[in-house]
Protein backbone atom coordinates (compact mmCIF):
# COMPACT_ATOMS: atom_id res chain seq x y z
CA UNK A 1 0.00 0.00 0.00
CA UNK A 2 1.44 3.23 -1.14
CA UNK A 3 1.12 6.44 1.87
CA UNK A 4 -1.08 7.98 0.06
CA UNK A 5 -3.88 5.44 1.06
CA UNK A 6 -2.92 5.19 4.31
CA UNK A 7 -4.89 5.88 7.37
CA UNK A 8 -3.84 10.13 8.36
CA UNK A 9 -3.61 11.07 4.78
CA UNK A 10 -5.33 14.45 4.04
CA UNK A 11 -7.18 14.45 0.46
CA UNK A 12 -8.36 17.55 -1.76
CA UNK A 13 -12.60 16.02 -3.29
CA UNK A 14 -15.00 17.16 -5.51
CA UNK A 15 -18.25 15.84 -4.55
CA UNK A 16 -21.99 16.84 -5.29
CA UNK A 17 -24.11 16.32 -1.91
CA UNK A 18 -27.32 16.07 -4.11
CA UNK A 19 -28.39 19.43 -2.22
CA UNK A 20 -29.15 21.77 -5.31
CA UNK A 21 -25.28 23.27 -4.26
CA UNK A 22 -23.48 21.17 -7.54
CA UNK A 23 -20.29 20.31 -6.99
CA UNK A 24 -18.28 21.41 -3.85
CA UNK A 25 -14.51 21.10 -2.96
CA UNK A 26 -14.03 19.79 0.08
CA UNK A 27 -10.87 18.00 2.15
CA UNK A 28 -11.06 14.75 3.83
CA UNK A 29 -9.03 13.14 6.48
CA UNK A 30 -8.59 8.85 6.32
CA UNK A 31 -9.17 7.27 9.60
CA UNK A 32 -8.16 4.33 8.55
CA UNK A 33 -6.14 2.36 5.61
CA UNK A 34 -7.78 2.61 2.22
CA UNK A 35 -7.14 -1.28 1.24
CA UNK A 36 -7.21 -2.58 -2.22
CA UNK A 37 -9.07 -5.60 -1.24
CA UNK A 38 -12.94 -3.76 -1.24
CA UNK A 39 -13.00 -3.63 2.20
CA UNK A 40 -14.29 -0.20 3.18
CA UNK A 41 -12.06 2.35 5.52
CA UNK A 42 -13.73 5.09 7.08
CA UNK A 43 -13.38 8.97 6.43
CA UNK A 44 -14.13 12.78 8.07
CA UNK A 45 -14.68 15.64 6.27
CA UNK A 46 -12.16 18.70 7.06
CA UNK A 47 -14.25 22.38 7.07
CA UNK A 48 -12.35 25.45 8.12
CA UNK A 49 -15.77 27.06 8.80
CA UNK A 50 -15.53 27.50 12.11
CA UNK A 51 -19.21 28.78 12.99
CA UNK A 52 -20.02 24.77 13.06
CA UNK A 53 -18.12 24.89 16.24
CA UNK A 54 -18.52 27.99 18.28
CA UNK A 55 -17.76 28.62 22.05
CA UNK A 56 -14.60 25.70 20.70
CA UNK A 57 -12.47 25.33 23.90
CA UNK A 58 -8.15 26.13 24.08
CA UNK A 59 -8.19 22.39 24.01
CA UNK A 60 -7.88 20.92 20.28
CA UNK A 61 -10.11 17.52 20.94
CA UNK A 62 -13.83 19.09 21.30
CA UNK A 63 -15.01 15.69 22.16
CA UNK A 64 -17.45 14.62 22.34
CA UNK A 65 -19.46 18.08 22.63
CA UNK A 66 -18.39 19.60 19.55
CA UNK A 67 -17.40 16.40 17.83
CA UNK A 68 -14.34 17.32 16.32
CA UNK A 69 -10.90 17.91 16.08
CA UNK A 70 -9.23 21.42 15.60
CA UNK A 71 -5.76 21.79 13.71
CA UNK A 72 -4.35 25.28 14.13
CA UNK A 73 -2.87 27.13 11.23
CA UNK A 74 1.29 26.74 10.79
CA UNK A 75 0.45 23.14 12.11
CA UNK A 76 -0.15 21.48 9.01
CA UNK A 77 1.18 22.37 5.74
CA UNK A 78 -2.07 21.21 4.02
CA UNK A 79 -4.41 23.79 6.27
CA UNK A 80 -3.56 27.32 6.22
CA UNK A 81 -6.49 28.10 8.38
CA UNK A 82 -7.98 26.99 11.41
CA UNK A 83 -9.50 23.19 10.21
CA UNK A 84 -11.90 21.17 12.01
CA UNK A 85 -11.89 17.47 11.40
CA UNK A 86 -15.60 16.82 11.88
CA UNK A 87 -16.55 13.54 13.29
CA UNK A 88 -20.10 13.73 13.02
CA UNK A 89 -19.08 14.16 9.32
CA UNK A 90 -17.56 10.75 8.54
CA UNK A 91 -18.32 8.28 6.09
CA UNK A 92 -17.47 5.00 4.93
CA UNK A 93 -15.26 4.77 1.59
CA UNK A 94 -13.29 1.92 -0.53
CA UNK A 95 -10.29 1.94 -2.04
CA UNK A 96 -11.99 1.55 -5.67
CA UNK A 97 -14.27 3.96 -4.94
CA UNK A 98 -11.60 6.73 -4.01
CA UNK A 99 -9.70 5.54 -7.47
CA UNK A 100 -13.12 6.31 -9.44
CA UNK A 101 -12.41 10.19 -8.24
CA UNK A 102 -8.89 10.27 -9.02
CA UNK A 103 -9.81 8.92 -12.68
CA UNK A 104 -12.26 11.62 -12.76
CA UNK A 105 -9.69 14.13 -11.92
CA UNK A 106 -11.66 14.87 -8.69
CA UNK A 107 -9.34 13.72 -6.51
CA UNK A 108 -5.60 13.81 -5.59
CA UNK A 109 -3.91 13.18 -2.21
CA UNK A 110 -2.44 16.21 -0.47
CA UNK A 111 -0.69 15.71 2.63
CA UNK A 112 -0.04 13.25 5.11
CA UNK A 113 -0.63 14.57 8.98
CA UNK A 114 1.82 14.12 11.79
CA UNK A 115 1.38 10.93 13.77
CA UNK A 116 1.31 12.45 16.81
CA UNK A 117 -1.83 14.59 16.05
CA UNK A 118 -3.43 11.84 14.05
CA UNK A 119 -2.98 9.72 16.85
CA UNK A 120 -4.83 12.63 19.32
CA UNK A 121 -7.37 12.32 16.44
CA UNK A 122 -8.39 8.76 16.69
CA UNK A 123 -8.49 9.65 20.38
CA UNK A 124 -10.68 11.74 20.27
CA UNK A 125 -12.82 10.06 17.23
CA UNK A 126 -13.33 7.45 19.41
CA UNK A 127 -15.15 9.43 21.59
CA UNK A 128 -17.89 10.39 19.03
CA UNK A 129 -21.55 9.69 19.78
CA UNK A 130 -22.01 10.80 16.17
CA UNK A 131 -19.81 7.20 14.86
CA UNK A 132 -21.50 4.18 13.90
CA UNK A 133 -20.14 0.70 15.84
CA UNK A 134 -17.95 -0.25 12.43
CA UNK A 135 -16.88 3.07 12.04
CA UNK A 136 -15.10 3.61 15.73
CA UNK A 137 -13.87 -0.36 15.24
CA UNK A 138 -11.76 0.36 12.17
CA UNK A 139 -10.83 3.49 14.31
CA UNK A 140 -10.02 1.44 17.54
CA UNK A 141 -8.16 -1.20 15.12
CA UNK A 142 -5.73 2.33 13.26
CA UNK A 143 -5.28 3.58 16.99
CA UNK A 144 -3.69 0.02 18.57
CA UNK A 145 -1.85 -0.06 15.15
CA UNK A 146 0.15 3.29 15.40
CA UNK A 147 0.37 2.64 19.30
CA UNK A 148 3.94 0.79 20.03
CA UNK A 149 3.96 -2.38 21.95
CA UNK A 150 4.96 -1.86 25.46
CA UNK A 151 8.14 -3.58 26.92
CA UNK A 152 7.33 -7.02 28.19
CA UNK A 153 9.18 -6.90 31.76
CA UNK A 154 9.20 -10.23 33.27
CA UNK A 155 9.70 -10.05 36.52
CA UNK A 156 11.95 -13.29 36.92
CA UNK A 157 13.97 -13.54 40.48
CA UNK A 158 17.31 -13.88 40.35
CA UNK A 159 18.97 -16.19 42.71
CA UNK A 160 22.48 -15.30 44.04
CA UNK A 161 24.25 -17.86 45.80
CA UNK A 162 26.13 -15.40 48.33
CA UNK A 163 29.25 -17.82 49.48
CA UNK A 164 31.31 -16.29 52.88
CA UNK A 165 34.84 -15.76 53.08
CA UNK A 166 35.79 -18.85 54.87
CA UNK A 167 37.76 -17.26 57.66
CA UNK A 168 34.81 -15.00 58.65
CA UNK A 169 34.49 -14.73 62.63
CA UNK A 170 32.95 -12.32 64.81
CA UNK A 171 36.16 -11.23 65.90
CA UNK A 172 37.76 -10.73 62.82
CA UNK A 173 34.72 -8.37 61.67
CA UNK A 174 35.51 -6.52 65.08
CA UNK A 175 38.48 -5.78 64.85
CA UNK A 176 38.19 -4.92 60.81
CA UNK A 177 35.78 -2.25 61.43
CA UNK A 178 38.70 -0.59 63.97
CA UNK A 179 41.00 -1.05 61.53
CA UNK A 180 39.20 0.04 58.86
CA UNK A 181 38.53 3.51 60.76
CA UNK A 182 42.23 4.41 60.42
CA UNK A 183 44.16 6.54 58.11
CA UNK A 184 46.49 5.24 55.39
CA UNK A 185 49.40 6.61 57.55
CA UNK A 186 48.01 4.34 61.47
CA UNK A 187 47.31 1.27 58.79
CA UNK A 188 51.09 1.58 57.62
CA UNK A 189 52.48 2.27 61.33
CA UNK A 190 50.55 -0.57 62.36
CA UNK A 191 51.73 -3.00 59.54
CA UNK A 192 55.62 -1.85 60.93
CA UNK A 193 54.68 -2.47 64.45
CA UNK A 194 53.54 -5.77 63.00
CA UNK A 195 56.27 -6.97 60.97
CA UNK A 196 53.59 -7.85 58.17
CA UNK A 197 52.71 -6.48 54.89
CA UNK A 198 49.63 -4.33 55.02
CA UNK A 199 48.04 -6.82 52.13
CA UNK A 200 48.25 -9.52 54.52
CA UNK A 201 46.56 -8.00 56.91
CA UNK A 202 44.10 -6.51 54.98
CA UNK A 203 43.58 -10.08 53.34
CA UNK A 204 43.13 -11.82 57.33
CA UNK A 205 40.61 -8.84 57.97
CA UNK A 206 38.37 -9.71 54.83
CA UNK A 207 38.71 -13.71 55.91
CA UNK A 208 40.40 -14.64 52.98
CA UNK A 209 42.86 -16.61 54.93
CA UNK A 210 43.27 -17.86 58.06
CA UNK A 211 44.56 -15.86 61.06
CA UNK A 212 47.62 -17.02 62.95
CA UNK A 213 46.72 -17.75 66.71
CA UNK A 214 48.45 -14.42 68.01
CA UNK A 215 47.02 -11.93 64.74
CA UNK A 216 44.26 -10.75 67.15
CA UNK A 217 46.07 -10.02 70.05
CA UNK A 218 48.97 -8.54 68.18
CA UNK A 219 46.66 -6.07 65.98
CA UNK A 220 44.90 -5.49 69.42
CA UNK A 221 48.05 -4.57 70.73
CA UNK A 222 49.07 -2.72 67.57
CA UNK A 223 46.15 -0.76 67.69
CA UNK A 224 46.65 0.45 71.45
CA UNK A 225 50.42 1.72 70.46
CA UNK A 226 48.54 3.85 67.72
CA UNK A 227 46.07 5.00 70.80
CA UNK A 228 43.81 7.96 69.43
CA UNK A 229 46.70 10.36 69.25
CA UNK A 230 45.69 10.47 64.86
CA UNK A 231 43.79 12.57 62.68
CA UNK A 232 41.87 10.11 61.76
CA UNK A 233 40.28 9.48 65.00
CA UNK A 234 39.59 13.17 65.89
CA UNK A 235 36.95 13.33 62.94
C-alpha cells in the first residue's frame, strides 16, 4: 500500500451532496487504511468554517461536545487556516471507490498529517456519539496499530548464591571495622609495628585466609600503640 492510502492522509474532493449546491470542494481526512481488497475504511470531512463549532475550547479535541478535532494554522502544511476534522461528518469509503475520483480528476492526495496529532485524532474520534459501531472499530483497530507495543518486563527472580569468606568470625569483623577507621598513615604504622605487609593484613581482615593464633592479640596490641593520638580518629 502506497502512503497515500494510508490511514492520516489528508485528500483535496469534488463531490456533489445532491443538495441543489453542484459540486463542492471539500478535504477529507482517512481514519483508517484505504485497502485494495474492497473492504471499506472510514473517512471525516475537514471544514475550516468555524461557525459549526462555536464557544470551541483552548483544548484541540472538542469531544465529544463539539465532535471534532481542531488543527491550528502553521500546524499542518495542508491547512492554512484553522480546520476542524468533523466527526459527526464521517463516512465510509473503498479503495476503488476513491480511485473512481482520481480517474475523474476529482481527486488527488495532499498531505499526510503528523502521527502524533493523528494519533490525538483517533483519540478523540473514538469518543464520538455521532460514529457508527464499524466506524469507531476500524478506528479502535488504526489507533492500537500506530500505538507501540509496550516492553514485556518479566519479573523473573534472580537467585544469588552469596558464598562467605571462609575465615569469617565475629572477631575478625571486630576488629576490621577498627582497623578500617584508620588513616592510610596508622594502617602503615601498624603493619611496621607488626612486621607484616599491610596486604596480609588486609587479606586476614576480609577472611580470605586464616589468622595465625596471636594476629588478634597482636593487631589489638598494635592498635593500642597507635592510641587515638591520629587525625583520623579526631573526625
Amino acid at each position: 500500500m502506497t502512503d497515500q492510502y494510508r490511514a492520516g492522509s489528508v485528500w483535496w474532493l469534488v463531490l456533489d451532496f445532491g443538495k441543489g449546491q453542484g459540486e463542492q470542494e471539500k478535504f477529507i481526512v482517512l481514519l483508517s487504511d484505504c485497502l485494495v481488497n474492497g473492504d471499506r475504511g472510514v473517512f471525516a470531512f475537514a471544514t475550516s468554517q468555524g461557525r459549526h463549532y462555536p464557544g470551541m475550547g483552548a483544548s484541540p479535541c472538542g469531544c465529544p461536545k463539539m465532535q471534532c478535532y481542531r488543527i491550528d494554522p502553521g500546524l499542518e502544511a495542508c491547512f492554512s487556516k484553522t480546520t476542524f476534522v468533523q466527526f459527526n461528518n464521517a463516512y465510509p469509503i473503498t479503495r476503488a471507490g476513491l480511485d473512481d475520483y482520481i480517474k475523474a480528476g476529482k481527486a488527488r492526495f495532499v498531505h499526510t498529517l503528523a502521527e502524533t496529532r493523528f494519533r490525538s485524532i483517533l483519540k478523540c474520534a473514538k469518543d464520538a456519539v455521532d460514529l457508527e459501531g464499524w466506524a469507531i472499530a476500524l478506528i479502535d483497530q488504526t489507533l492500537k496499530s500506530l500505538t507501540p507495543a509496550k516492553p514485556v518486563v518479566t519479573s523473573a527472580k534472580l537467585t544469588t548464591t552469596t558464598t562467605p569468606p571462609p575465615f569469617v568470625s565475629s572477631e575478625i569483623l571486630s576488629m576490621r571495622v577498627r582497623v578500617e577507621a584508620r588513616c592510610g598513615t596508622c594502617r602503615a604504622t601498624l603493619a611496621g609495628l607488626m612486621t607484616m605487609a599491610e596486604a596480609e593484613i588486609s587479606r586476614i581482615l576480609a577472611g580470605l585466609v586464616p589468622p595465625t593464633n596471636s594476629f588478634l592479640v597482636d593487631l589489638g596490641a598494635g592498635l593500642d600503640v597507635l592510641g587515638t593520638d591520629c587525625q583520623c580518629t579526631k573526625k
